[in-house]
Protein backbone atom coordinates (compact mmCIF):
# COMPACT_ATOMS: atom_id res chain seq x y z
CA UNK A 1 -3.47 -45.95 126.39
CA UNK A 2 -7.18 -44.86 126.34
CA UNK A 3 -9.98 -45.33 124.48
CA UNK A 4 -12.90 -43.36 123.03
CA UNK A 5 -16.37 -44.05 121.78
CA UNK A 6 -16.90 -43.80 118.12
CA UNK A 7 -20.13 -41.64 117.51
CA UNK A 8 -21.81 -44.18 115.77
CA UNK A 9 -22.01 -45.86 118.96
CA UNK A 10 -23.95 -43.46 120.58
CA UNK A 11 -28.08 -43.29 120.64
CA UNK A 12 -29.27 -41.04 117.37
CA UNK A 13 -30.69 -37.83 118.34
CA UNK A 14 -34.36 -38.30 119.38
CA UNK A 15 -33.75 -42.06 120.72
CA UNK A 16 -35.12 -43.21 123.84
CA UNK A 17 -32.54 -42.69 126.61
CA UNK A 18 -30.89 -45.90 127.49
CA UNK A 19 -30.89 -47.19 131.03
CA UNK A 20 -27.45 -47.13 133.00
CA UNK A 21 -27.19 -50.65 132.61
CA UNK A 22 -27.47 -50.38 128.58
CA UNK A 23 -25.40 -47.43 128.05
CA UNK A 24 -22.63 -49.31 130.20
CA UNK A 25 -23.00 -52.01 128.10
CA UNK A 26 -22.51 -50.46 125.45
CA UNK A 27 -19.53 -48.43 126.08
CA UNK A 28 -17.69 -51.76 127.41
CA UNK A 29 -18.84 -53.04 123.99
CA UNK A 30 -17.15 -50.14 122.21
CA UNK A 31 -14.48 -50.15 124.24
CA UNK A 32 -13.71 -54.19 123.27
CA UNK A 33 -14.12 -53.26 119.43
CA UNK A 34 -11.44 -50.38 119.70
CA UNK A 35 -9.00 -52.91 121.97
CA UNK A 36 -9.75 -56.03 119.47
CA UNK A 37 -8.37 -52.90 116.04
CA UNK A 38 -5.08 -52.26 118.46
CA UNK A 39 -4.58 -55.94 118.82
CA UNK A 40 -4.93 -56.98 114.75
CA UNK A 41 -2.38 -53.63 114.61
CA UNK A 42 0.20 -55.15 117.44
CA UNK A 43 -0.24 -58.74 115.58
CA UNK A 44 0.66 -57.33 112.23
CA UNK A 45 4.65 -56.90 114.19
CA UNK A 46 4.26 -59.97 115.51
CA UNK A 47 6.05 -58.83 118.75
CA UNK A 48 7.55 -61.50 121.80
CA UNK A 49 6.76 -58.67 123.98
CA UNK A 50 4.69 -55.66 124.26
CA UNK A 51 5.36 -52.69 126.60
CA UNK A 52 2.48 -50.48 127.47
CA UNK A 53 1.74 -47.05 129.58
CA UNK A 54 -0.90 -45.24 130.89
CA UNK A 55 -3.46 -48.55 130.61
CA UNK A 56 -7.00 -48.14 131.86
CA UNK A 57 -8.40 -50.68 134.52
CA UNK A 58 -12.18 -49.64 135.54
CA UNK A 59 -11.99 -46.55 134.21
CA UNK A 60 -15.39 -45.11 132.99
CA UNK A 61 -13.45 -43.74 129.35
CA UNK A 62 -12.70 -46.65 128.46
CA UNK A 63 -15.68 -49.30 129.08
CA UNK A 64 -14.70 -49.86 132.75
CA UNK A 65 -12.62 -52.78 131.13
CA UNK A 66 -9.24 -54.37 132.24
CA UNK A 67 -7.42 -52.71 128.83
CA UNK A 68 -4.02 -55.10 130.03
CA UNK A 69 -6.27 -58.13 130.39
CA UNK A 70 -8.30 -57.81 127.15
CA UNK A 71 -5.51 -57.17 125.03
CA UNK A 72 -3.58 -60.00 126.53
CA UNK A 73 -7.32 -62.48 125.70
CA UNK A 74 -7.73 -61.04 122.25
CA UNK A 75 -3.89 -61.25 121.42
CA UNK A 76 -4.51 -64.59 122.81
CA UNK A 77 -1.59 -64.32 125.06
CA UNK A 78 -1.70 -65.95 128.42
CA UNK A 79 1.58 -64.09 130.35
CA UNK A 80 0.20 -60.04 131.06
CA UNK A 81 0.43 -58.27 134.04
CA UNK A 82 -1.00 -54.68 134.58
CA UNK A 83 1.00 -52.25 137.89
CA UNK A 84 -1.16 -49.14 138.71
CA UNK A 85 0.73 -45.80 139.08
CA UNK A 86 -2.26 -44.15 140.53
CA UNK A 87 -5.74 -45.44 142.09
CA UNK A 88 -9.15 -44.18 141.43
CA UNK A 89 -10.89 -42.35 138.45
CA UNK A 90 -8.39 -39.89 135.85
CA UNK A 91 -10.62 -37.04 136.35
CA UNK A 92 -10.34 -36.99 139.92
CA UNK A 93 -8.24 -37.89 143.08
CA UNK A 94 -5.24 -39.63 141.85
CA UNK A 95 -3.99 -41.67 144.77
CA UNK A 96 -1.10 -44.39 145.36
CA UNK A 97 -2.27 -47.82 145.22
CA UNK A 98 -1.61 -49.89 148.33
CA UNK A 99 -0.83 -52.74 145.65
CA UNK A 100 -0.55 -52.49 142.59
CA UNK A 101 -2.03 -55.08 140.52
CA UNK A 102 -5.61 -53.53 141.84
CA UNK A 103 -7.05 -56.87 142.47
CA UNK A 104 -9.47 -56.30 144.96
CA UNK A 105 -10.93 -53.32 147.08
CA UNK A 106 -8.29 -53.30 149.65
CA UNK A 107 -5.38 -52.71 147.43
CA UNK A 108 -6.90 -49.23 147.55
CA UNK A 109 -6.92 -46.70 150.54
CA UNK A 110 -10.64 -45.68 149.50
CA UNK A 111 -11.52 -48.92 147.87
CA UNK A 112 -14.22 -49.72 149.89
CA UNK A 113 -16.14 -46.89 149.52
CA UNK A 114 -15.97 -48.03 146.02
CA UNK A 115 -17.71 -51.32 147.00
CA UNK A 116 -20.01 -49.92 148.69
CA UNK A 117 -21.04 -48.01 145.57
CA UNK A 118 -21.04 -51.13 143.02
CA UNK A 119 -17.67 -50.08 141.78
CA UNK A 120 -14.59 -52.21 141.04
CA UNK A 121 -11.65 -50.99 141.39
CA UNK A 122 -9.88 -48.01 139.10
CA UNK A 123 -6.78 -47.05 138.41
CA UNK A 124 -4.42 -46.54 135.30
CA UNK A 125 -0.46 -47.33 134.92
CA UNK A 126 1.96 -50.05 133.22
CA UNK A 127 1.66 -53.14 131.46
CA UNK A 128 3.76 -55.67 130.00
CA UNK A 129 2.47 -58.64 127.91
CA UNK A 130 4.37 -61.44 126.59
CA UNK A 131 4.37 -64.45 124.31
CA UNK A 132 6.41 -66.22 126.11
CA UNK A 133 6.46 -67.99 130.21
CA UNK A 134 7.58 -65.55 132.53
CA UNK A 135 8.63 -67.03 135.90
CA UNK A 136 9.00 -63.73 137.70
CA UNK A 137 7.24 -60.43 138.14
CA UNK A 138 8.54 -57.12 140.23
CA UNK A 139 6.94 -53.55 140.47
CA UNK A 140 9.77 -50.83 141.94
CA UNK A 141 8.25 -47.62 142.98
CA UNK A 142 9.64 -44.75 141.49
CA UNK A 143 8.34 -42.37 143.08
CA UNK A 144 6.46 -38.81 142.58
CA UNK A 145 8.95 -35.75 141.99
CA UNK A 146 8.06 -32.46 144.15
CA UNK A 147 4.65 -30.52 143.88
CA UNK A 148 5.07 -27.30 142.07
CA UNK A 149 2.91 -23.90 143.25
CA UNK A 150 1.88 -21.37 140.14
CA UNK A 151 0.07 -17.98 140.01
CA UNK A 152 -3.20 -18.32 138.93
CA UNK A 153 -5.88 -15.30 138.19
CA UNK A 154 -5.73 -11.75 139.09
CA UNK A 155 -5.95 -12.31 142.78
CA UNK A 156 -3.46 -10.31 145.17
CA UNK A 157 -0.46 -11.78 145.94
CA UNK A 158 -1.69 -12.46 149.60
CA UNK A 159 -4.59 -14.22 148.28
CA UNK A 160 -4.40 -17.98 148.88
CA UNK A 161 -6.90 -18.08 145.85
CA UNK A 162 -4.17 -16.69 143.36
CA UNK A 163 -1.94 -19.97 143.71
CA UNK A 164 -3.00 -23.11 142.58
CA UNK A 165 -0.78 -26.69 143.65
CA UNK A 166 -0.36 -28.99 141.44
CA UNK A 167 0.98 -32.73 142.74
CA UNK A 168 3.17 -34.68 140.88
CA UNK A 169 1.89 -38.48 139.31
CA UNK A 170 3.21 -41.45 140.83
CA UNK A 171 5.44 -43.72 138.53
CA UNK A 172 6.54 -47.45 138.60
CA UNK A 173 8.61 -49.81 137.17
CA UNK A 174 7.15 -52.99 136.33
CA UNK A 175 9.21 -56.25 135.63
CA UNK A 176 8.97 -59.52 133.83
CA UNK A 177 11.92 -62.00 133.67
CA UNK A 178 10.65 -63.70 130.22
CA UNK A 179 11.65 -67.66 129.46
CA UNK A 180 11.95 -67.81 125.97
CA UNK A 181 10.76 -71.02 124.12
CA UNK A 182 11.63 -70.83 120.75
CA UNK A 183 14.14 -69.14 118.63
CA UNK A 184 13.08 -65.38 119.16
CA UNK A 185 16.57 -64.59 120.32
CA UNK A 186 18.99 -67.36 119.37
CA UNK A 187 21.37 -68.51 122.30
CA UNK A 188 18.84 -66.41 124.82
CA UNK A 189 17.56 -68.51 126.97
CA UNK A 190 16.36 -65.70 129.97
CA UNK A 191 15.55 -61.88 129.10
CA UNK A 192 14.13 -59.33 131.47
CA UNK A 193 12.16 -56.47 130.23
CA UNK A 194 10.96 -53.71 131.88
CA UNK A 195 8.34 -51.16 131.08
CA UNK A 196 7.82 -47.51 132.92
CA UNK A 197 6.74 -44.21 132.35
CA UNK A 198 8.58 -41.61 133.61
CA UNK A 199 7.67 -37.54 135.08
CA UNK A 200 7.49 -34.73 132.64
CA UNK A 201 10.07 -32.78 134.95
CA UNK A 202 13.49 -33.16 133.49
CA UNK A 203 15.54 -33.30 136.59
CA UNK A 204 12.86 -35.98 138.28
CA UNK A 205 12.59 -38.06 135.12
CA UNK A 206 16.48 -38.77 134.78
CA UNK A 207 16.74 -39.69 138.35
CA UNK A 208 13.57 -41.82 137.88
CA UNK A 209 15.46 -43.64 134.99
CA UNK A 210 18.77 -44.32 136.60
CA UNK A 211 16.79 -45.79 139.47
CA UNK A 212 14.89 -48.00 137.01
CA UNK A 213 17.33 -49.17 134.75
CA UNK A 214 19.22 -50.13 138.08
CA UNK A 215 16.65 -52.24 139.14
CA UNK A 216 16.17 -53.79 136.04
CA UNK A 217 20.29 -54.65 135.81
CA UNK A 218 19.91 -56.91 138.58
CA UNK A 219 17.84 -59.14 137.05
CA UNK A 220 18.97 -62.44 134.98
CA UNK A 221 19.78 -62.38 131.49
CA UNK A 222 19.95 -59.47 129.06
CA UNK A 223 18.02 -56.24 129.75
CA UNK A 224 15.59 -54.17 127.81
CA UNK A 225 13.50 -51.06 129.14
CA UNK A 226 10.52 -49.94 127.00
CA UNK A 227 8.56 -46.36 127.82
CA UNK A 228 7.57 -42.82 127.81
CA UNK A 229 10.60 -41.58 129.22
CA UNK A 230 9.38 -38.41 128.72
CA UNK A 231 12.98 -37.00 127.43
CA UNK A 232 14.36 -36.44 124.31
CA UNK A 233 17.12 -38.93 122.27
CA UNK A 234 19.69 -36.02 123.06
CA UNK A 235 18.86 -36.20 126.92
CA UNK A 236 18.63 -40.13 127.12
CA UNK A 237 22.35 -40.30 125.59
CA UNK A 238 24.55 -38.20 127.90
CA UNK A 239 23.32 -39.90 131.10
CA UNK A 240 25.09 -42.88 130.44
CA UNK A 241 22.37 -45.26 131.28
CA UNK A 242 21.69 -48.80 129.09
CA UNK A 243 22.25 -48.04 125.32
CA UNK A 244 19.64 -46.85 123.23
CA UNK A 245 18.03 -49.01 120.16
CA UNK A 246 16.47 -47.90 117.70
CA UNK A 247 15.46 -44.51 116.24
CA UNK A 248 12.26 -42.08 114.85
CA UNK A 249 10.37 -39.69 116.37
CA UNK A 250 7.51 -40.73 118.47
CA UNK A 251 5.43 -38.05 119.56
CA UNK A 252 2.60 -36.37 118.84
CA UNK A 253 1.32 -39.33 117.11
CA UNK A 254 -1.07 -37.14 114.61
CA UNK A 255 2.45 -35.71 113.74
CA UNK A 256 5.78 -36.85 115.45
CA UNK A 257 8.38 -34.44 115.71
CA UNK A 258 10.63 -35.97 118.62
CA UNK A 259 11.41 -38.91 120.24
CA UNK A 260 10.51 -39.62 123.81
CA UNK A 261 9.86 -43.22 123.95
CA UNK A 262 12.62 -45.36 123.91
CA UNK A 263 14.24 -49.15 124.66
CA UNK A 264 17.44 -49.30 126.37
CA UNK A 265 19.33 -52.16 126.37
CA UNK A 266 22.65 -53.12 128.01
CA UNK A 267 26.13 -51.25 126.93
CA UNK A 268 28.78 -52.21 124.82
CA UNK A 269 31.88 -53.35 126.83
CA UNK A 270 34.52 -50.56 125.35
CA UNK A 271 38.29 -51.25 125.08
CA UNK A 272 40.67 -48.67 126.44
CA UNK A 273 40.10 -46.15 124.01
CA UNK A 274 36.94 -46.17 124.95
CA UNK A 275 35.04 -47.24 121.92
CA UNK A 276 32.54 -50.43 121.89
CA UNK A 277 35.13 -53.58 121.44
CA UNK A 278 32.91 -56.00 119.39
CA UNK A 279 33.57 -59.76 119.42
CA UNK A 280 35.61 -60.76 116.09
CA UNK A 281 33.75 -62.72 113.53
CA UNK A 282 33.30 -66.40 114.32
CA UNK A 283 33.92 -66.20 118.27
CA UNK A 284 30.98 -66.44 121.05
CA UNK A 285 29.21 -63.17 121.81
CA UNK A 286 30.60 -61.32 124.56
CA UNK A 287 29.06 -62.42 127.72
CA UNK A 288 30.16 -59.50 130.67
CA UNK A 289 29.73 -61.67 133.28
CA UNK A 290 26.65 -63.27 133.10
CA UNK A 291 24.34 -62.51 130.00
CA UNK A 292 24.93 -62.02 125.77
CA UNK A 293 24.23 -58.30 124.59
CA UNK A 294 21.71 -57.29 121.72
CA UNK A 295 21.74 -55.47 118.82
CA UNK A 296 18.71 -54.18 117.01
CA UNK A 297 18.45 -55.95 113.60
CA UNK A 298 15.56 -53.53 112.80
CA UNK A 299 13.27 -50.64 114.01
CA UNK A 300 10.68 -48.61 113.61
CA UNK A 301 7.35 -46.32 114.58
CA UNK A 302 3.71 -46.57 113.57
CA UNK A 303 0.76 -44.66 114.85
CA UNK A 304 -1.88 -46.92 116.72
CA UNK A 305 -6.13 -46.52 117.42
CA UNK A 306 -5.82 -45.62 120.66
CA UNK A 307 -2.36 -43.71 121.55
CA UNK A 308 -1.15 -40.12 121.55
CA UNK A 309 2.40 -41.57 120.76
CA UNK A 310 3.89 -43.39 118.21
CA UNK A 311 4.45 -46.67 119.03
CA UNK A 312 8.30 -47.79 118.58
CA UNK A 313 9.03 -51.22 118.04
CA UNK A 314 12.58 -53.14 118.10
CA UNK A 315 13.70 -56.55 116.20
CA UNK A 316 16.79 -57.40 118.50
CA UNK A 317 19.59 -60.32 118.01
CA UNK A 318 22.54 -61.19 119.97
CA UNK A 319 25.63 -59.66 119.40
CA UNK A 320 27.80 -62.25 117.51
């Protein structure tokens, strides 16, 4: 999620040049308007949750604000958490966080020097935010995927300056196991969600997704996993992992032609023929062992202020 400044918010040609102060001012103050649209647009689906990638924290394109923590204020939402996938500024270094949440200097290798420099800490990644208490957060490291090496230029094949390496982005799973307080899921009393966004590599991204929808199995209750997977509907399905809900294409936003965010939820138990063996009508939802399933009641997409995506949003029930 990233922001831009809307030209109107910029000094007219021939105006005095602002001071640093002013013009960061300013640009925070943009930044909040922008934030404060995408909030009045997330209200209007009055979601329980809201899964979010690539969030800003300190980051100079989008008003140096906490994007996770001002949404969560103007939604007015007090259960948010924000899990950096990379440290420092997007146009630069990218760097694993020491800790995630980005709290404080030392939960990055050079966050000192950033101190030192009147700079807070930076860093973009996941966010969840929820309506309701959540009595337990968990970031999983995903890992990166390998570095890939490409010809660059006209330079001889000898030439070190005729290859150019480019590392991969380091991805995360982040957690919330969600107490619900009113009747947003009937007969749900605990859900865990999870939210990620996974490698543009094929091969790395299903392995990232197994090992994230793993994680998120353990947890109590029943399961959803919201993100930019980063693979199509027709590469999600065969892998066997969670079931998909819900359905349209998501991406490009200015034009959406494919689908490669999605929510997973837990499978259907099947029977021995091997297709999904629903409860009968009257009797208690199945239960596996320990949690009800869900079943999306309804879905959809809509473009947002500050995304390159679609957003895709889910209305789920329990099965029963």
């Amino acid at each position: 999620m990233t922001t831009s400044t809307d030209p109107a918010d910029r000094p007219a040609t021939g105006a005095s040049p602002a001071t640093p102060a002013a013009s960061a001012t300013s640009a925070a103050s943009a930044a909040r308007t922008v934030l404060a649209v995408l909030a009045d647009q997330i209200a209007e689906l009055a979601p329980d949750v809201v899964a979010l990638q690539e969030v800003d924290k300190g980051q100079a394109r989008s008003g140096r604000l906490d994007q996770a923590a001002v949404l969560a204020e103007l939604l007015g939402w007090e259960h948010y958490r924000f899990a950096a996938t990379c440290a420092g500024p997007v146009a630069g270094l990218r760097r694993r966080p020491r800790r995630s949440a980005l709290a404080n200097s030392s939960d990055d290798v050079l966050g000192l020097g950033r101190a030192l420099l009147g700079r807070p800490p930076a860093g973009f990644g996941n966010a969840l935010l929820s309506r309701h208490p959540v009595t337990a957060w968990r970031v999983r490291r995903l890992g990166r995927g390998p570095a890939t090496v490409s010809r660059r230029g006209d330079h001889p094949i000898w030439d070190p300056r005729g290859y150019e390496l480019a590392t991969s982005t380091m991805r995360n799973l982040l957690t919330a196991t969600l107490t619900l307080t009113d009747a947003a899921l009937t007969g749900v009393s605990t859900l865990s969600v999870g939210t990620t966004h996974l490698a543009t590599r094929t091969d790395t991204a299903t392995g990232q997704l197994a090992a994230a929808w793993g994680a998120l199995a353990t947890l109590p209750g029943p399961h959803l996993l919201a993100g930019d997977y980063n693979l199509r509907t027709e590469e999600v399905a065969p892998l066997g992992i969670g079931r998909q809900v819900g359905d349209g294409p998501t991406f490009p936003a200015w034009g959406p032609d494919r689908r490669i965010d999605h929510v997973l939820t837990d499978p259907w138990p099947t029977g021995v023929n091997g297709a999904p063996a629903f409860p009968v009508v009257g009797a208690p939802a199945w239960n596996g062992a320990r949690h009800p399933l869900l079943q999306a009641a309804s879905w959809g997409t809509r473009t947002f202020v500050v995304s390159d995506h679609a957003g895709t949003w889910v209305d789920l029930e329990p099965v029963g």
